[in-house]
PDB file of N, CA and C in Angstrom:
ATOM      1  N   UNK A   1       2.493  17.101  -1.452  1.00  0.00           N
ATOM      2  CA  UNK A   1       3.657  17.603  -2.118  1.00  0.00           C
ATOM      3  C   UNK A   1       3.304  17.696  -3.588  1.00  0.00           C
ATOM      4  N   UNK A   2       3.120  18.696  -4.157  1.00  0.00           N
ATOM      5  CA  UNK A   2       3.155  19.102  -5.789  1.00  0.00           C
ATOM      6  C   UNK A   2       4.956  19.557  -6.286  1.00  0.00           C
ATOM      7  N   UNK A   3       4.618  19.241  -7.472  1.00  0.00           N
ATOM      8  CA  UNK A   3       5.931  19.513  -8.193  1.00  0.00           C
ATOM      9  C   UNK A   3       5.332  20.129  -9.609  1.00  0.00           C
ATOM     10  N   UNK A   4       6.065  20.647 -10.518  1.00  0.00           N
ATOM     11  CA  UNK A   4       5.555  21.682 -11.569  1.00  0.00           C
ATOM     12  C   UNK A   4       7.189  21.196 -12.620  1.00  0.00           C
ATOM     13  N   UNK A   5       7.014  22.130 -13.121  1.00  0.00           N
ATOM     14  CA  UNK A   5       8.502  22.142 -14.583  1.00  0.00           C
ATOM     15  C   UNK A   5       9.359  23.144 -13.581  1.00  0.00           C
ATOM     16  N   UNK A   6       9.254  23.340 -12.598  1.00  0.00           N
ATOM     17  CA  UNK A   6      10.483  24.463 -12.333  1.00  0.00           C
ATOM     18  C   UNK A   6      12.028  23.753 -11.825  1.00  0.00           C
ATOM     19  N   UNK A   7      11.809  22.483 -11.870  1.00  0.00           N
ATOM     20  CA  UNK A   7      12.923  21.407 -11.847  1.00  0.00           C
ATOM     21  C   UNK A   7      13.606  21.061 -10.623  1.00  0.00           C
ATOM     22  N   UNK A   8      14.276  20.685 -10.371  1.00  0.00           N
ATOM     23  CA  UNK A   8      15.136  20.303  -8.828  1.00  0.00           C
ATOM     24  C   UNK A   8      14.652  18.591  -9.089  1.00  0.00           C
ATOM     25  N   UNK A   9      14.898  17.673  -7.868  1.00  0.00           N
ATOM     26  CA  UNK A   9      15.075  16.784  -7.384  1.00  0.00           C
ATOM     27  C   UNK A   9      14.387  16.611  -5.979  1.00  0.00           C
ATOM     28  N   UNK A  10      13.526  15.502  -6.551  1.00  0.00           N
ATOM     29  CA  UNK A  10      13.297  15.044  -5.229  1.00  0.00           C
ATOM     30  C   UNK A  10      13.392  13.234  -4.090  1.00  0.00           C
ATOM     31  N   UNK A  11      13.663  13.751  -3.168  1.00  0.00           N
ATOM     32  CA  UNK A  11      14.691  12.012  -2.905  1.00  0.00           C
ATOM     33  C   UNK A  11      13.325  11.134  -2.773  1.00  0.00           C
ATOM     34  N   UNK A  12      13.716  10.327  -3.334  1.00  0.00           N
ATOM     35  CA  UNK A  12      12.093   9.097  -2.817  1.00  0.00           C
ATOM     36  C   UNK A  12      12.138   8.788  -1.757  1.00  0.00           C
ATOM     37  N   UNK A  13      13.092   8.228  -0.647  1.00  0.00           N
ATOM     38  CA  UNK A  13      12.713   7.946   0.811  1.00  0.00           C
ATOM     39  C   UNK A  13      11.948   9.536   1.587  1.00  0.00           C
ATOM     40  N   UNK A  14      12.097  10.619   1.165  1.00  0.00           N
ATOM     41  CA  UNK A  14      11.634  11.414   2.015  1.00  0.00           C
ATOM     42  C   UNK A  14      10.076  11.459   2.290  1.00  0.00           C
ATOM     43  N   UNK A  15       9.209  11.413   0.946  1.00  0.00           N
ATOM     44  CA  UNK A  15       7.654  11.337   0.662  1.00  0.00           C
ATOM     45  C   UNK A  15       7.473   9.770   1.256  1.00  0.00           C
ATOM     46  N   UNK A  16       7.891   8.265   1.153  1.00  0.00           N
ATOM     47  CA  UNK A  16       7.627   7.560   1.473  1.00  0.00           C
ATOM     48  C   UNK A  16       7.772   7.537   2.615  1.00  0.00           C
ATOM     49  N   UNK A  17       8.917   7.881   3.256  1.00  0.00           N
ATOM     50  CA  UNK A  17       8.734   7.782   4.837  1.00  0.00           C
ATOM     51  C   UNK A  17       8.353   8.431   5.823  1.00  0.00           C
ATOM     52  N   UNK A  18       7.577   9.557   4.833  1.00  0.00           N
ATOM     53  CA  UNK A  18       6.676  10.991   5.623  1.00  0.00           C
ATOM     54  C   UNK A  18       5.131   9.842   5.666  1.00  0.00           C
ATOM     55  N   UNK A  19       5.166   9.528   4.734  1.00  0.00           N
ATOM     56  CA  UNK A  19       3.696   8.792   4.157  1.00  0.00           C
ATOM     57  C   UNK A  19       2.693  10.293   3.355  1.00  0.00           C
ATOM     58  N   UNK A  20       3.683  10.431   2.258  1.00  0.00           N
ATOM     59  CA  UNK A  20       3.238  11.749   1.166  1.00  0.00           C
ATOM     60  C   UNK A  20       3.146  10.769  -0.361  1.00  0.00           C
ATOM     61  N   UNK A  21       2.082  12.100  -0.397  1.00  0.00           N
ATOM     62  CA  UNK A  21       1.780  11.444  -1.908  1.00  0.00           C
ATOM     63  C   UNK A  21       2.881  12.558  -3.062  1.00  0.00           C
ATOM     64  N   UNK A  22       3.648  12.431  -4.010  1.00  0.00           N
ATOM     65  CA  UNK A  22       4.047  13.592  -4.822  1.00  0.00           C
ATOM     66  C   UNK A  22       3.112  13.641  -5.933  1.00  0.00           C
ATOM     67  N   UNK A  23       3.114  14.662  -6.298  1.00  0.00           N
ATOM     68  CA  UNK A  23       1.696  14.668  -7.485  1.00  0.00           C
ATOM     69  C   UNK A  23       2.014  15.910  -8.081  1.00  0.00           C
ATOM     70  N   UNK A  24       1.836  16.067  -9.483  1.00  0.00           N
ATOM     71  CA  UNK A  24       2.228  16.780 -10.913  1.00  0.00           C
ATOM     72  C   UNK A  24       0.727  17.442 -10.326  1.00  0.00           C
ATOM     73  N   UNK A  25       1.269  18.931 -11.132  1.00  0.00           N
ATOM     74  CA  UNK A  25       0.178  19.831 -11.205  1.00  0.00           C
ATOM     75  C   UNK A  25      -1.125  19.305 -12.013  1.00  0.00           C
ATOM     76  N   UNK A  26      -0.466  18.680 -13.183  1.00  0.00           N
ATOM     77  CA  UNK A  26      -0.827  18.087 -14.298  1.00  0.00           C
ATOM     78  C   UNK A  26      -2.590  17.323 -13.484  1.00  0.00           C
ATOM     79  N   UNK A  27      -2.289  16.737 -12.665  1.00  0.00           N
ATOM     80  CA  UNK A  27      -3.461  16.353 -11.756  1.00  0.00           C
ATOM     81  C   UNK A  27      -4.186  17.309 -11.231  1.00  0.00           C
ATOM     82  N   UNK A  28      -4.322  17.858 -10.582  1.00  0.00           N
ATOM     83  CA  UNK A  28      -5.262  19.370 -10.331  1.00  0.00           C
ATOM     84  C   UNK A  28      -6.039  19.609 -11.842  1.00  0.00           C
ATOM     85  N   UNK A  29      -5.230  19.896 -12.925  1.00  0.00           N
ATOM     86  CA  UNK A  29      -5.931  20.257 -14.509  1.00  0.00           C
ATOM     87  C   UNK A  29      -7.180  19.050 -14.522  1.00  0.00           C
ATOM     88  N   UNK A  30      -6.882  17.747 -14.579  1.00  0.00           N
ATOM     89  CA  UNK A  30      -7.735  16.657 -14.786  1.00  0.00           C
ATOM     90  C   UNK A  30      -8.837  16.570 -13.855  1.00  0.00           C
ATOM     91  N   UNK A  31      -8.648  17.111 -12.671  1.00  0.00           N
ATOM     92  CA  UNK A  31      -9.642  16.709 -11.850  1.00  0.00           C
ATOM     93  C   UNK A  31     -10.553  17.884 -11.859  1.00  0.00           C
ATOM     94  N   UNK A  32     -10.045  19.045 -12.779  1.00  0.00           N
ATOM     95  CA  UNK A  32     -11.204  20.371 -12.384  1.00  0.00           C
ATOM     96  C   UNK A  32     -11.418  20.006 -14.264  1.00  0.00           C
ATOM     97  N   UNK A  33     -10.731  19.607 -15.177  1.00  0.00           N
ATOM     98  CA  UNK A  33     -11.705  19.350 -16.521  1.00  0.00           C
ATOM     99  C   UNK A  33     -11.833  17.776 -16.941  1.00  0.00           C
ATOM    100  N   UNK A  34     -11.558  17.293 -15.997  1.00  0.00           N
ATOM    101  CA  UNK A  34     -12.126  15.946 -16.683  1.00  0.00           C
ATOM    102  C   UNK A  34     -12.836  15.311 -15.595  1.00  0.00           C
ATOM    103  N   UNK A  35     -13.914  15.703 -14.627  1.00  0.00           N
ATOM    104  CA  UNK A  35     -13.452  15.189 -13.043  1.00  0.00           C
ATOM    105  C   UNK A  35     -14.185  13.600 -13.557  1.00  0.00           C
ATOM    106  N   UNK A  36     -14.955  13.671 -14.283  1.00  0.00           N
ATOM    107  CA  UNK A  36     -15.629  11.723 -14.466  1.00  0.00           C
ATOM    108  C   UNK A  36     -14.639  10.970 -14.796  1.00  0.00           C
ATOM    109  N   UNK A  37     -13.516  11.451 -15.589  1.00  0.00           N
ATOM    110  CA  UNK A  37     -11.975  10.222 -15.563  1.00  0.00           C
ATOM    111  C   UNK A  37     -11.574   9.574 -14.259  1.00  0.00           C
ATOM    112  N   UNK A  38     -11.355  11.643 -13.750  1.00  0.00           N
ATOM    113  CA  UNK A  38     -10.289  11.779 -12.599  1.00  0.00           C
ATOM    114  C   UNK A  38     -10.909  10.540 -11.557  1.00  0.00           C
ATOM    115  N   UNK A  39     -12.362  10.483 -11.696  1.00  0.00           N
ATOM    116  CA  UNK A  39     -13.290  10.056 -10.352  1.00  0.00           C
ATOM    117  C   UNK A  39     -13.107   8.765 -10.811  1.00  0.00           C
ATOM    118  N   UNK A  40     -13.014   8.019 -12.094  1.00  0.00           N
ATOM    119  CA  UNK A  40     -12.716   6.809 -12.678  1.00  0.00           C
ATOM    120  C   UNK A  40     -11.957   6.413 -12.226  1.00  0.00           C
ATOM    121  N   UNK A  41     -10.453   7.112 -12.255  1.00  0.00           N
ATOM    122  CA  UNK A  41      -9.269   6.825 -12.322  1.00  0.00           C
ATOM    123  C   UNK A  41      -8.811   6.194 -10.603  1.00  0.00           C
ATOM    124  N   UNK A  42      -9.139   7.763  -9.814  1.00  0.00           N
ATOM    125  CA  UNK A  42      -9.257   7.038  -8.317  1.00  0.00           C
ATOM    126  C   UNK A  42      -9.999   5.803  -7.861  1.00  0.00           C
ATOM    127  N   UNK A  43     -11.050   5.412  -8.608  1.00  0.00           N
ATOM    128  CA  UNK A  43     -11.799   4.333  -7.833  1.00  0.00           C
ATOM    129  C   UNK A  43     -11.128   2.986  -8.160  1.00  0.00           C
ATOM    130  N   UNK A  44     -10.396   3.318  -9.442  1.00  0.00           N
ATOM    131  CA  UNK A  44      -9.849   1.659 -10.055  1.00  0.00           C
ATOM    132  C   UNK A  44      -9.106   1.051  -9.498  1.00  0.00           C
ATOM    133  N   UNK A  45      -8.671   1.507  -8.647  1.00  0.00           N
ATOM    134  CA  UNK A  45      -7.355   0.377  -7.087  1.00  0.00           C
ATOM    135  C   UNK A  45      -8.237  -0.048  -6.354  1.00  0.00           C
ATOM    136  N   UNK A  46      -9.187   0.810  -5.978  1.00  0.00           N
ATOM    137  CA  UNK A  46     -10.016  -0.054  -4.776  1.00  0.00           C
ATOM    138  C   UNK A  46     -10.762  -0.842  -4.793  1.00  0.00           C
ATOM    139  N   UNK A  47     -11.188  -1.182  -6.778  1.00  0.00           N
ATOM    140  CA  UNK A  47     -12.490  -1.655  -6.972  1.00  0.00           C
ATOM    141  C   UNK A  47     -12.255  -3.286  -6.722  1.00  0.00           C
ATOM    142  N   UNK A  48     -11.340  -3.838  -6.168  1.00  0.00           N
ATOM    143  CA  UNK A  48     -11.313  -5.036  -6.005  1.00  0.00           C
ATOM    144  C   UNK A  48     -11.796  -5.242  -4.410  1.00  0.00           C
ATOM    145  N   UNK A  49     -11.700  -4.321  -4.211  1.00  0.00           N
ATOM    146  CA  UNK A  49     -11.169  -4.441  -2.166  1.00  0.00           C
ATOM    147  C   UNK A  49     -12.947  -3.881  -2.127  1.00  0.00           C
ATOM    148  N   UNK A  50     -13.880  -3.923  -3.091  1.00  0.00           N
ATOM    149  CA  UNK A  50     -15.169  -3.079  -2.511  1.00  0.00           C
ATOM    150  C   UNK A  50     -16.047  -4.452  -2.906  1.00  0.00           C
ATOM    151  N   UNK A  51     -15.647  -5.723  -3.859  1.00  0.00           N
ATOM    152  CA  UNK A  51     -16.749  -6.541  -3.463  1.00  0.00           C
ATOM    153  C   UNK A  51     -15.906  -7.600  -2.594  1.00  0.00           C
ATOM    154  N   UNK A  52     -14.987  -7.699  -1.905  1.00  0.00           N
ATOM    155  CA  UNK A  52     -14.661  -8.538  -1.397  1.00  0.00           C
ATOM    156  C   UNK A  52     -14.115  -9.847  -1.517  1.00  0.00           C
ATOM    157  N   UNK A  53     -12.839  -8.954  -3.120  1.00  0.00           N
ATOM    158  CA  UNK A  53     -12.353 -10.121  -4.285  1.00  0.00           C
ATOM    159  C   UNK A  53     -11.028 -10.188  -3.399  1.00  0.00           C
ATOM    160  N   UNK A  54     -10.507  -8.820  -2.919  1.00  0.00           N
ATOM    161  CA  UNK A  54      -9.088  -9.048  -2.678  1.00  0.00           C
ATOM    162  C   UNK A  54      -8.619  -8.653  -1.055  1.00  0.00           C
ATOM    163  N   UNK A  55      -8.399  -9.034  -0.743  1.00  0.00           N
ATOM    164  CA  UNK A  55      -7.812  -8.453   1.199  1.00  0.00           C
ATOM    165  C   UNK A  55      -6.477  -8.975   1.158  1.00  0.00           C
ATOM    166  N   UNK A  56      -6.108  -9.215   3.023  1.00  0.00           N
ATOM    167  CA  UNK A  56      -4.826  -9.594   3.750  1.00  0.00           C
ATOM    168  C   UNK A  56      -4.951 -10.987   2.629  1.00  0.00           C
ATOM    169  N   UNK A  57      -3.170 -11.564   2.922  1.00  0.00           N
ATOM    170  CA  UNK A  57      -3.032 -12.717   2.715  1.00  0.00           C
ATOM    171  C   UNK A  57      -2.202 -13.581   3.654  1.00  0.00           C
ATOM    172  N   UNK A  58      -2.710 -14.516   4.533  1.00  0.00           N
ATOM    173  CA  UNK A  58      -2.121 -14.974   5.666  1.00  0.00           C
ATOM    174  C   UNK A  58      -0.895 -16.181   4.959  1.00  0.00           C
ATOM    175  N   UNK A  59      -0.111 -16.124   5.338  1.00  0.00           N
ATOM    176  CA  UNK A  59       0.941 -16.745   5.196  1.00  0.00           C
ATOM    177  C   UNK A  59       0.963 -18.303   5.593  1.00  0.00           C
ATOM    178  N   UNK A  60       0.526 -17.953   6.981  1.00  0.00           N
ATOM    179  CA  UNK A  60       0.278 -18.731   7.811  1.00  0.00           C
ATOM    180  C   UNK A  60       0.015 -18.716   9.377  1.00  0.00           C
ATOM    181  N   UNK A  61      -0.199 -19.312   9.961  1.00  0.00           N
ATOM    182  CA  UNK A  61      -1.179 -19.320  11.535  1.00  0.00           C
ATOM    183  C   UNK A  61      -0.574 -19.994  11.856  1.00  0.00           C
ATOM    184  N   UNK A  62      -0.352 -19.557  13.381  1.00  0.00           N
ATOM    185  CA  UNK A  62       0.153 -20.731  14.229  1.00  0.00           C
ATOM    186  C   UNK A  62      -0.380 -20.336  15.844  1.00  0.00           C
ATOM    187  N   UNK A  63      -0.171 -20.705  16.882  1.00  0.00           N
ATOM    188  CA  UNK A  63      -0.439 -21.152  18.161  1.00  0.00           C
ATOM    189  C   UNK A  63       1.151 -20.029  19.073  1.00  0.00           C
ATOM    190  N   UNK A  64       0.894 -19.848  19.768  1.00  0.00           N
ATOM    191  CA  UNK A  64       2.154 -18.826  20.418  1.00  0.00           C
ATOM    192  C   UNK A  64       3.191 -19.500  20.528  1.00  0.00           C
ATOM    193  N   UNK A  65       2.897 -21.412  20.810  1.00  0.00           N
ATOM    194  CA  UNK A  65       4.036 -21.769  21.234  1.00  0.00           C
ATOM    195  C   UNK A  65       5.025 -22.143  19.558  1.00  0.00           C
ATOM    196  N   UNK A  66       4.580 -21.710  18.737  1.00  0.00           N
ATOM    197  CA  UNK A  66       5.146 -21.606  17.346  1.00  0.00           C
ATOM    198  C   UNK A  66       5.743 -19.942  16.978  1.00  0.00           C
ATOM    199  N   UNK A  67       5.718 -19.169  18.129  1.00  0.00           N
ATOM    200  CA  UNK A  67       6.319 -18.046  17.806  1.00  0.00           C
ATOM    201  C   UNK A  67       7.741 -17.758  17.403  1.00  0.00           C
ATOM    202  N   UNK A  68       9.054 -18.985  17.390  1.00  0.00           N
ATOM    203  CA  UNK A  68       9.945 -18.610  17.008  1.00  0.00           C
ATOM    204  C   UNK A  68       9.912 -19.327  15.732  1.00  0.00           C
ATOM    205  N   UNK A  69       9.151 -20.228  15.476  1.00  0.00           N
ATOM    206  CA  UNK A  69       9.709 -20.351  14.077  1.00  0.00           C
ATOM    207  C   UNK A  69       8.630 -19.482  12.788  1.00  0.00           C
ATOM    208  N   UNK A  70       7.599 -18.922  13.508  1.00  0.00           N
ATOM    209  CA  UNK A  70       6.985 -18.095  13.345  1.00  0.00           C
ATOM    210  C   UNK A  70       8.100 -16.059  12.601  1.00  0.00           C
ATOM    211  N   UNK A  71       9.007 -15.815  14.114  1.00  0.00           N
ATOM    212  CA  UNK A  71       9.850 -15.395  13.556  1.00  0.00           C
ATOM    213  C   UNK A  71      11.069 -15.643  12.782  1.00  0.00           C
ATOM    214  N   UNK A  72      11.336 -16.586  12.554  1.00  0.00           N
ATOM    215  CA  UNK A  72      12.002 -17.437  11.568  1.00  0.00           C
ATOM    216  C   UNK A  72      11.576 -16.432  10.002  1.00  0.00           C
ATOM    217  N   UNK A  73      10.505 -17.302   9.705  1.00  0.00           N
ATOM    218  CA  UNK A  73       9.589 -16.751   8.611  1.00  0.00           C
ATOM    219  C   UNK A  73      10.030 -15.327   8.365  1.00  0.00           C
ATOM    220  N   UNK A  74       9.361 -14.717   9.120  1.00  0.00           N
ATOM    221  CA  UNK A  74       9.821 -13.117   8.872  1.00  0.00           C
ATOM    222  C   UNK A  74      10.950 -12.637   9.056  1.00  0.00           C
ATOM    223  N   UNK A  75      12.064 -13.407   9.887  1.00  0.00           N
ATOM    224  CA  UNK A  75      13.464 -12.796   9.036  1.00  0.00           C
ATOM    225  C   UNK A  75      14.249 -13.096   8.560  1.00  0.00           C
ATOM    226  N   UNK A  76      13.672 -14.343   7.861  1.00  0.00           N
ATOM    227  CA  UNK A  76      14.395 -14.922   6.599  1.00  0.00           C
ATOM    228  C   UNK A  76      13.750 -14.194   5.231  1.00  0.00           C
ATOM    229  N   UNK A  77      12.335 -13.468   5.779  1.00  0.00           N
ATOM    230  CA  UNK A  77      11.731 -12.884   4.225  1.00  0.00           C
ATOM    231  C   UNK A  77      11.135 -13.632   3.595  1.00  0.00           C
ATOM    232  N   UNK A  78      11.012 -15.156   4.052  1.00  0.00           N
ATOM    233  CA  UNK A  78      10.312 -15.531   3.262  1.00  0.00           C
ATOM    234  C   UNK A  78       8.792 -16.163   3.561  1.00  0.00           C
ATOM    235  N   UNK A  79       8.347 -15.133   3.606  1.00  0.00           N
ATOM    236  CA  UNK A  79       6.899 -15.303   4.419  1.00  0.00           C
ATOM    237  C   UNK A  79       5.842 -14.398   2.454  1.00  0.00           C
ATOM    238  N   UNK A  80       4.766 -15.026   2.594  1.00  0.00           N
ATOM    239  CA  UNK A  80       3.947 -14.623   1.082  1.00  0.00           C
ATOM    240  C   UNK A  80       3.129 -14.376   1.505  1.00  0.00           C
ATOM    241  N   UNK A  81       2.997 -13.608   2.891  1.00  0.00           N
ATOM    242  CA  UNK A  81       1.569 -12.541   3.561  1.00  0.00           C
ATOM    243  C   UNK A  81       1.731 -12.358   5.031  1.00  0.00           C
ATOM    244  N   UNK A  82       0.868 -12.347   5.587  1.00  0.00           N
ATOM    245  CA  UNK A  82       0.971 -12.041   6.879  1.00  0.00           C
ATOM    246  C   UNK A  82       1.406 -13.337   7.706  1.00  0.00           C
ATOM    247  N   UNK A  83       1.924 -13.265   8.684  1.00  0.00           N
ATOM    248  CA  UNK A  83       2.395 -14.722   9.498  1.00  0.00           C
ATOM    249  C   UNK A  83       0.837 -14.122  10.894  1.00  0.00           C
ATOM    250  N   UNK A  84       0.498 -14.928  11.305  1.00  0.00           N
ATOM    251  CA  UNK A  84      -0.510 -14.897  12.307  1.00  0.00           C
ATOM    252  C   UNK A  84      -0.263 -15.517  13.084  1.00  0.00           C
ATOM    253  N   UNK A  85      -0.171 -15.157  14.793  1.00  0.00           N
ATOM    254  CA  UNK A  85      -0.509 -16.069  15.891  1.00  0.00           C
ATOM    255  C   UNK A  85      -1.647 -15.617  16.525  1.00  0.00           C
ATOM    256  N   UNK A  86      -2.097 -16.821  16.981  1.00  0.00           N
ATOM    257  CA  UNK A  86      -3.848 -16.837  17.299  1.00  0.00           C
ATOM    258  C   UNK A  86      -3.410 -17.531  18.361  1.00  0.00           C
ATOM    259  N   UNK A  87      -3.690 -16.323  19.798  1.00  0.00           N
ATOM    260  CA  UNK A  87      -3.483 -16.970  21.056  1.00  0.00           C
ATOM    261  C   UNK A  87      -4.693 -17.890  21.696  1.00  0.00           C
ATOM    262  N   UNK A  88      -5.491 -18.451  20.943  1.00  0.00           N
ATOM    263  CA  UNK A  88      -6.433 -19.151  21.831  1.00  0.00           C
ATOM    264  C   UNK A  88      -6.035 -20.602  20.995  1.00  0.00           C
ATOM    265  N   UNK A  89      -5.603 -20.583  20.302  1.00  0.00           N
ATOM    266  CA  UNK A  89      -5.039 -21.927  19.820  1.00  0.00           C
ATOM    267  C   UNK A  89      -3.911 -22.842  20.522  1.00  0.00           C
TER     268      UNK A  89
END
């Protein structure tokens, strides 16, 4: 999805829940005259996730027979990563 100056509105749940990116023309210009920024610019989110500084964050682990308080966690919201059950435990 591109957008330009010709104006209107656009709703934010629609691009997020398509799984769309919206993006200014303004980007196309940078990436055909500046492309060593542009190529900068894209790599700088991932550069944590490429030596193996940042990943998942488990919340916590548990055993199946901990699956309801397991869902507990997640719908109270207050879970600070992934909740895990590990059925061989």
């Amino acid at each position: 999805m591109a957008y330009g100056s010709g104006g209107g509105t656009v709703r934010a749940h629609d691009p997020l829940a398509g799984a769309r990116t919206v993006t200014g023309f303004h980007m196309a210009w940078t990436a055909r005259e500046e492309p060593e920024g542009y190529r900068r610019w894209r790599a700088e989110p991932r550069r944590p996730f490429a030596g193996g500084k940042a990943g998942p964050v488990a919340h916590g682990e548990s055993a199946p027979t901990g699956a309801g308080a397991a869902h507990a966690v997640l719908t109270s919201r207050s879970d600070a990563g992934e909740v895990v059950l590990i059925p061989w435990r």
